[in-house]
Protein backbone atom coordinates (compact mmCIF):
# COMPACT_ATOMS: atom_id res chain seq x y z
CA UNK A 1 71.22 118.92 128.09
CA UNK A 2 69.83 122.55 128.50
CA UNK A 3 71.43 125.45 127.31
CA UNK A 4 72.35 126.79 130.87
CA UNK A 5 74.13 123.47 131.45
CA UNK A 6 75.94 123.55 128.53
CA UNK A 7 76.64 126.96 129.15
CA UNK A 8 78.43 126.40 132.53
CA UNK A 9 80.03 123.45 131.23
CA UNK A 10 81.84 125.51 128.58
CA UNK A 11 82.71 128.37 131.13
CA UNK A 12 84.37 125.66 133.26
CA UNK A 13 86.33 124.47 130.82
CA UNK A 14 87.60 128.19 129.72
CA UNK A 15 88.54 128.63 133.44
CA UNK A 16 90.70 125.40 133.56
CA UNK A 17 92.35 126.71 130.31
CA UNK A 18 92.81 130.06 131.66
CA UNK A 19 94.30 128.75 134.93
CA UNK A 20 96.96 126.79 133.30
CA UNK A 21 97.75 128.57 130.27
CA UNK A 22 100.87 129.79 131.20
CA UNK A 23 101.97 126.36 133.12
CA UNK A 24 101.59 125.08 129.42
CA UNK A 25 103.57 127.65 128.05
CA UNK A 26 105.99 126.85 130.49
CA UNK A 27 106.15 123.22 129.46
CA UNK A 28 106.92 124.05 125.83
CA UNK A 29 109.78 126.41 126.80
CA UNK A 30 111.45 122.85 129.10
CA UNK A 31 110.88 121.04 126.38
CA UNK A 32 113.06 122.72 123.61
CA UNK A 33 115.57 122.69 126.39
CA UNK A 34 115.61 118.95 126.05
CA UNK A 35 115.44 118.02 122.30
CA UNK A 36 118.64 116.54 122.48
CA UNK A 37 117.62 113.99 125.08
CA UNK A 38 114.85 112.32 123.77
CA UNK A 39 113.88 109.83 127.49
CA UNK A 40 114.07 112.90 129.60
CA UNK A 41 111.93 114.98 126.62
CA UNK A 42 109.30 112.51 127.24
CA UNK A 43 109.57 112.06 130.90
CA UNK A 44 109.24 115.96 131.38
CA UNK A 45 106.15 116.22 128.76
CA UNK A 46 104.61 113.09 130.66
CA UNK A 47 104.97 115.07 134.14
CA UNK A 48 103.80 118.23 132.66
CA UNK A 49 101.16 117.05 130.64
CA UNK A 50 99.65 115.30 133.96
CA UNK A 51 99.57 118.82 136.00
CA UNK A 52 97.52 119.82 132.70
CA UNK A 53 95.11 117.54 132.66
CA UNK A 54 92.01 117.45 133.26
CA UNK A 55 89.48 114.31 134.22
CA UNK A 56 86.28 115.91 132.74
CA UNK A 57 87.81 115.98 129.65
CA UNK A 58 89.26 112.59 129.14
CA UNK A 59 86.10 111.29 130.07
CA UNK A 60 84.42 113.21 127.41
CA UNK A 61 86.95 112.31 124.95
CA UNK A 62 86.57 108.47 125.72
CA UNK A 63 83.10 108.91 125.17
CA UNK A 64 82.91 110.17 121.82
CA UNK A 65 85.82 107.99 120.62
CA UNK A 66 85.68 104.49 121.95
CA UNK A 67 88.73 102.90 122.26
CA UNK A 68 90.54 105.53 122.56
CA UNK A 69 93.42 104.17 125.05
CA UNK A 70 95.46 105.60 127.74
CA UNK A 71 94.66 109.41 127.61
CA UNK A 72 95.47 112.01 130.21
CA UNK A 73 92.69 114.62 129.35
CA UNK A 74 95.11 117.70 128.12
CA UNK A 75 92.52 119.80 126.35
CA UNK A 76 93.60 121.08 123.28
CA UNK A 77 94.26 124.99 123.74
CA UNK A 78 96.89 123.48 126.68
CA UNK A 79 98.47 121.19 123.94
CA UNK A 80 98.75 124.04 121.51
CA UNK A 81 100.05 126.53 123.88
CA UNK A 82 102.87 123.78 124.52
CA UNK A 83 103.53 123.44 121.30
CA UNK A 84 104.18 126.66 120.19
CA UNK A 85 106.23 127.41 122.85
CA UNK A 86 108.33 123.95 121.87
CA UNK A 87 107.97 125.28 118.14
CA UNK A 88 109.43 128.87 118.86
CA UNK A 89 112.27 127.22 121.42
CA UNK A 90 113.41 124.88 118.12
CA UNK A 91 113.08 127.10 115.62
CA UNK A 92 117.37 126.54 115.24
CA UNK A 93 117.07 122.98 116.52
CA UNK A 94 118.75 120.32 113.41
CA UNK A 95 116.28 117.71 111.50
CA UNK A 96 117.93 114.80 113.14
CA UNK A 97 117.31 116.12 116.34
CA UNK A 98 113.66 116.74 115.65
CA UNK A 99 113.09 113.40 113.89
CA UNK A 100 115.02 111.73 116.72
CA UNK A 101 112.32 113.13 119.14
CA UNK A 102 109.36 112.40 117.10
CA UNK A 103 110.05 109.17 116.68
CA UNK A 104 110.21 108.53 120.26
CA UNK A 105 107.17 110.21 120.86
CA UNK A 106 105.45 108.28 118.17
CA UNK A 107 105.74 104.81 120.15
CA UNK A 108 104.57 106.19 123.41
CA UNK A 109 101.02 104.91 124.02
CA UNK A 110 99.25 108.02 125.67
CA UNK A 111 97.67 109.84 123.33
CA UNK A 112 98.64 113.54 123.66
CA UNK A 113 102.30 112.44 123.77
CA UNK A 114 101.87 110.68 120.47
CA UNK A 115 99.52 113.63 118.93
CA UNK A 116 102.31 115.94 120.81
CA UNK A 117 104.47 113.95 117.70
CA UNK A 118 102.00 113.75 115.11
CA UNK A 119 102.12 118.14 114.59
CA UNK A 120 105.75 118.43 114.51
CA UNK A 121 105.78 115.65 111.63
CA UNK A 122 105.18 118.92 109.04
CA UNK A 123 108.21 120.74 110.63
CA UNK A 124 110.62 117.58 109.30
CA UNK A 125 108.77 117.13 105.92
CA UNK A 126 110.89 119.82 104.00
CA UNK A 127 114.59 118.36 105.35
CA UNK A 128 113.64 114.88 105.63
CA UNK A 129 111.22 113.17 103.38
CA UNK A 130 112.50 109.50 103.28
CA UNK A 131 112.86 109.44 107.24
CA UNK A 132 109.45 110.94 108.08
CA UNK A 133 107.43 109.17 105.61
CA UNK A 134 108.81 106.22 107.53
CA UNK A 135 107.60 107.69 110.50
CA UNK A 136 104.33 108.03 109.10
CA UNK A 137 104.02 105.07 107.71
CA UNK A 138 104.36 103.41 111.03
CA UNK A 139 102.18 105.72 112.60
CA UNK A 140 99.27 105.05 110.12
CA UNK A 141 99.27 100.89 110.40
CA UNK A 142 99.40 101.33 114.55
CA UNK A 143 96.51 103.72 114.54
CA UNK A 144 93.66 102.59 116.12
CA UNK A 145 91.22 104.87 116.90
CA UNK A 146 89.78 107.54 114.76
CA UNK A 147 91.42 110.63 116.51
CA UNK A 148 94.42 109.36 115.83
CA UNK A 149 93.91 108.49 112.79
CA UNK A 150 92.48 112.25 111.80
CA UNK A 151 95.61 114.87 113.83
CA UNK A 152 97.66 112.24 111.43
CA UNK A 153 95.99 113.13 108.53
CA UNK A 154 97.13 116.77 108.03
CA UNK A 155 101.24 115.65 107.84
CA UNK A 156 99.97 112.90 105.32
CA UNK A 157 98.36 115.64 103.01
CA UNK A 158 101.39 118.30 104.07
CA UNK A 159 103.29 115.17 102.59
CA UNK A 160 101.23 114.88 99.32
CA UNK A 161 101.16 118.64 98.33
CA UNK A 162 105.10 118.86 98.78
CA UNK A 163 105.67 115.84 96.38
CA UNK A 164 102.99 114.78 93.94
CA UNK A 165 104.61 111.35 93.89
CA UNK A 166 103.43 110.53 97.27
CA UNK A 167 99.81 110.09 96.05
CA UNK A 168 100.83 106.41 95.79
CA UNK A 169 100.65 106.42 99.72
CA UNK A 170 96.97 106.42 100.21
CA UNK A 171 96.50 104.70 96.31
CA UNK A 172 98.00 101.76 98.68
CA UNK A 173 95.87 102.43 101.88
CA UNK A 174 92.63 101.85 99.92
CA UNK A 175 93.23 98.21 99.75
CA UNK A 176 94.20 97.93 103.37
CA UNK A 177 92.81 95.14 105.70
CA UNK A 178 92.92 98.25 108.56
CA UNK A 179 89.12 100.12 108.54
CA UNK A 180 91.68 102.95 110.31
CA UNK A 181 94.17 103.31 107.45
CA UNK A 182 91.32 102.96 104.77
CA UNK A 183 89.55 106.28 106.80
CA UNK A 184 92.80 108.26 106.66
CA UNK A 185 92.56 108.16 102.84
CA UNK A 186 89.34 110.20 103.43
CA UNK A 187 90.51 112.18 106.78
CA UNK A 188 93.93 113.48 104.63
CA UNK A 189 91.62 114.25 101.65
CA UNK A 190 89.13 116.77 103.76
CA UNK A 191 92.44 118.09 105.42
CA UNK A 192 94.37 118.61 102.21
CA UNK A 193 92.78 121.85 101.51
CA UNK A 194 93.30 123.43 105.14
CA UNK A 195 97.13 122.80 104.89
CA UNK A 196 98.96 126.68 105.01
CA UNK A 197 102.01 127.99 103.65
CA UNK A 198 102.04 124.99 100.57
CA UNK A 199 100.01 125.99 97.41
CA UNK A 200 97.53 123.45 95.88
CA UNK A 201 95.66 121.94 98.28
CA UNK A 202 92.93 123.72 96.67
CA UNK A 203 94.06 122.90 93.13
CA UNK A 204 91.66 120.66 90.50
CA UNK A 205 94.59 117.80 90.87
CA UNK A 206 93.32 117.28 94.27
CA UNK A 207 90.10 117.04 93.40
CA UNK A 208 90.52 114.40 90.88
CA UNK A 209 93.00 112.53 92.38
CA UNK A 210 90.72 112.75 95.36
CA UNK A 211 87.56 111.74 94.46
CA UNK A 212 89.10 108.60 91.87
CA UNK A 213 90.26 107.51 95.71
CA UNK A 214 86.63 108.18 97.13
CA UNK A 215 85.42 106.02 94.06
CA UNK A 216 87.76 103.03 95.15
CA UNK A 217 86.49 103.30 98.38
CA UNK A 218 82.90 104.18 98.34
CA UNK A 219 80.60 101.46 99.30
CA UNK A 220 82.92 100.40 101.99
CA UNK A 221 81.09 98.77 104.91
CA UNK A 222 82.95 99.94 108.53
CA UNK A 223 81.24 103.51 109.28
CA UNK A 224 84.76 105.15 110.31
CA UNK A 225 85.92 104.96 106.99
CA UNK A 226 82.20 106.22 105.26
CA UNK A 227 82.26 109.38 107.60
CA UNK A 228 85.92 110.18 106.47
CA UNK A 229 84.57 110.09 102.93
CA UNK A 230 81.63 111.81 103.76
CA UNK A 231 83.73 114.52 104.99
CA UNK A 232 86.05 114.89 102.00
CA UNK A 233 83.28 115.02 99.92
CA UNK A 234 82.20 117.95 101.53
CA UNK A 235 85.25 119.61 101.49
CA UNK A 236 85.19 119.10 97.85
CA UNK A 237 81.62 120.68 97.35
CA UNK A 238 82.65 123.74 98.71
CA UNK A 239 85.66 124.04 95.94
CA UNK A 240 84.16 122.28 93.21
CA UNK A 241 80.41 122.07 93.46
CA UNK A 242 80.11 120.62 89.55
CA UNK A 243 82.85 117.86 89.32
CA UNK A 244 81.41 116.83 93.48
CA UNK A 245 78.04 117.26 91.78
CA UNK A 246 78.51 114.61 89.20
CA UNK A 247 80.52 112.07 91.06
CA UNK A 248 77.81 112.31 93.59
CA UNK A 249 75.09 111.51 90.71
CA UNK A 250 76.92 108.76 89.41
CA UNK A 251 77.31 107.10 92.77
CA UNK A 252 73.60 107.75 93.45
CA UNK A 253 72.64 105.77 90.34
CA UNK A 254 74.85 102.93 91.53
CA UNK A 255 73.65 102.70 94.75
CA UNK A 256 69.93 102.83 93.62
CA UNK A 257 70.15 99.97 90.94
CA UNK A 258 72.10 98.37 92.83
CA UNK A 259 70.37 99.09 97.10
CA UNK A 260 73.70 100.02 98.40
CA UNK A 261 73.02 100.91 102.20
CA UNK A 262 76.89 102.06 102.82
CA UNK A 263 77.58 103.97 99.63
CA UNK A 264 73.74 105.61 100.08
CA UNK A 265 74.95 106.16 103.44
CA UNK A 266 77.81 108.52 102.30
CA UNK A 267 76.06 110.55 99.62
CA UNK A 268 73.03 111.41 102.01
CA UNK A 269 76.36 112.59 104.94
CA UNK A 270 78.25 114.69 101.88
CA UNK A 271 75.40 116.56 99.93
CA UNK A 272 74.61 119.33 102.74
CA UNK A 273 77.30 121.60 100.70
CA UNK A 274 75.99 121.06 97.38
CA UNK A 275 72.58 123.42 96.10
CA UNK A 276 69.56 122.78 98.12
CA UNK A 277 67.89 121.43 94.79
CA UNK A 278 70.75 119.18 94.30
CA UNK A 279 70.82 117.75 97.58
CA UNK A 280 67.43 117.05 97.54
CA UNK A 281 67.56 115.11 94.35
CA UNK A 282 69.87 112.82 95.47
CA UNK A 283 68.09 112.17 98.77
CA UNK A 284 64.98 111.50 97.27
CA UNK A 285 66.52 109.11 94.41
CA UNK A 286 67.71 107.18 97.69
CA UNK A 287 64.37 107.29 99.94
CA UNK A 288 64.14 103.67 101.40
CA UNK A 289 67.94 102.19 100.86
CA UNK A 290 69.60 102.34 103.93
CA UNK A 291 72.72 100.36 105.62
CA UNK A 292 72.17 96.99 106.95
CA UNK A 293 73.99 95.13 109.92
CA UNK A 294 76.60 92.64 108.73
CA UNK A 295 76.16 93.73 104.91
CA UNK A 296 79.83 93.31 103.39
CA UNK A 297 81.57 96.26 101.37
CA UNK A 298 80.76 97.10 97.79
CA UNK A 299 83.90 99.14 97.39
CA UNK A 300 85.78 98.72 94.43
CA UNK A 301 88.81 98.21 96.36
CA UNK A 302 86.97 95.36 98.17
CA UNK A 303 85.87 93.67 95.28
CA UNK A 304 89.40 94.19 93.68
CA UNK A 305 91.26 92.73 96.94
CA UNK A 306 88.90 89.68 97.33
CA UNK A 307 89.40 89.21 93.43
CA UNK A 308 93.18 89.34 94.31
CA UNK A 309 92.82 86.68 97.15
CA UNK A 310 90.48 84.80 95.96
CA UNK A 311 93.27 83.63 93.08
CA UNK A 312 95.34 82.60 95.32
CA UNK A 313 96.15 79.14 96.49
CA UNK A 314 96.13 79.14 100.02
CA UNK A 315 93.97 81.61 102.09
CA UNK A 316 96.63 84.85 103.74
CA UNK A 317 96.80 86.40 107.12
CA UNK A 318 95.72 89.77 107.91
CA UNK A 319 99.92 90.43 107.27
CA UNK A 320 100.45 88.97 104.22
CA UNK A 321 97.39 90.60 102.95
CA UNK A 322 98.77 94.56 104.03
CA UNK A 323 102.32 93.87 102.40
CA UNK A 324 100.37 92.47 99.55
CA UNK A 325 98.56 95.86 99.64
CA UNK A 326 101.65 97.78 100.42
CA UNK A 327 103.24 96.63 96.92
């Protein structure tokens, strides 16, 4: 597409924001009327969300995320100028309210209503651990599409950095039968060090809790989960260049002794924030390996959870397997 295109393709979209800015606004301000009524909260951010939306837009964002599901086409400036009007109109509003809500929201099956959820998850952390971990629990095993599965990533890291304990939650995702709850593990890790107002997201725990995650998972076969790692590791590089450095040289090694297509995959995606020299290195160590169709994962969590099954008796469903996981 030429520049002028994209050009008036980005002006149009400014003008639909502008125009319905403070309709959005508006929205927000109805809504905090209504937290204590969670079917009409719903019913009024349905109504209001579908004078927002916008038709170019949902078809764009069903393009670049197949399988998206039912989506309205709010674009996200609209959605944000909701929220903070909701945010500002609850500021008083109790926990149990708020989780009451949320919950609701959570098992609607349009998307903005549920990523409408997904951002007030944070606000309930502090008050009420047990309740919202439940909630995104839930949230996590029904995700389906990558979108999703990233706007839930920042509570999940929120989560982590509040209580160090809750590192077991994605220890337990890497060994899950769901390619969308294996890719949060990656998607919280890059967003871990973006989350304001809680110290150590940019802390050396993190990082090494964080990349002896990536190691589990590196090597894993579905591409939605190597472009979450891909993007951690990045993230990483920027804070720790060395330690990123040398898990990134280890992992090259493997995958050239060994002609690892996925896990060659994901060091070529994360070295573009390491030194030029560095980057280069690796990419040359890994000329000629590349992915191939149908190739199965090399992750040690895969190897670790068919080593698990394969001991077994009796062959499990896709159910037993996640509570197996889940333990």
């Amino acid at each position: 597409m030429s520049a002028v295109g994209e050009s008036e393709i980005t002006a149009a979209s400014n003008r639909f924001v502008a125009e319905h800015v403070a309709e959005a606004t508006a929205l927000g301000e109805r809504l905090a009327e209504l937290v204590q009524d969670p079917d009409a909260f719903i019913a009024a951010l349905k109504q209001g969300f579908e004078v927002l939306a916008d038709p170019v837009y949902a078809a764009g964002s069903s393009s670049v995320a197949p399988g998206l599901g039912p989506i309205l086409g709010v674009r996200l400036p609209l959605m944000e100028a909701a929220h903070k009007a909701f945010k500002r109109g609850t500021r008083d509003a109790s926990t149990s309210l708020l989780v009451g809500v949320i919950d609701c929201l959570l098992r609607e099956d349009l998307r903005e209503i549920r990523w409408f959820g997904m951002w007030n998850l944070g606000r309930v952390l502090p008050t009420d651990p047990e309740r919202t971990w439940q909630l995104l629990r839930r949230a996590a095993r029904e995700a389906d599409e990558w979108i999703t599965v990233d706007t839930l990533a920042h509570p999940y890291g929120e989560g982590i950095l509040r209580d160090s304990r809750r590192w077991s939650e994605l220890e337990q995702l890497v060994y899950s039968p769901s390619r969308w709850e294996r890719r949060l593990v990656g998607s919280a890790l890059a967003t871990m060090p973006h989350v304001r107002g809680i110290p150590g997201g940019k802390d050396a725990p993190v990082r090494e809790h964080g990349l002896a995650l990536i190691g589990q998972l590196i090597g894993d076969s579905e591409p939605d989960v190597q472009k979450s790692l891909s993007w951690a590791l990045r993230t990483f590089a920027q804070l720790d260049p060395d330690a990123t450095a040398a898990f990134l040289g280890a992992e090259t090694e493997t995958a050239r002794s060994t002609d690892d297509g996925h896990r060659a995959w994901v060091i070529r995606d994360s070295v573009s924030k390491l030194p030029s020299e560095t980057a280069a290195r690796f990419k040359t160590s890994l000329d000629g390996i590349r992915r191939r169709p149908g190739a199965p994962s090399t992750s040690r969590a895969a190897a670790a959870t068919a080593a698990f099954l394969n001991a077994g008796a009796t062959p499990r469903s896709e159910d037993t397997t996640r509570r197996i996981s889940a333990q």
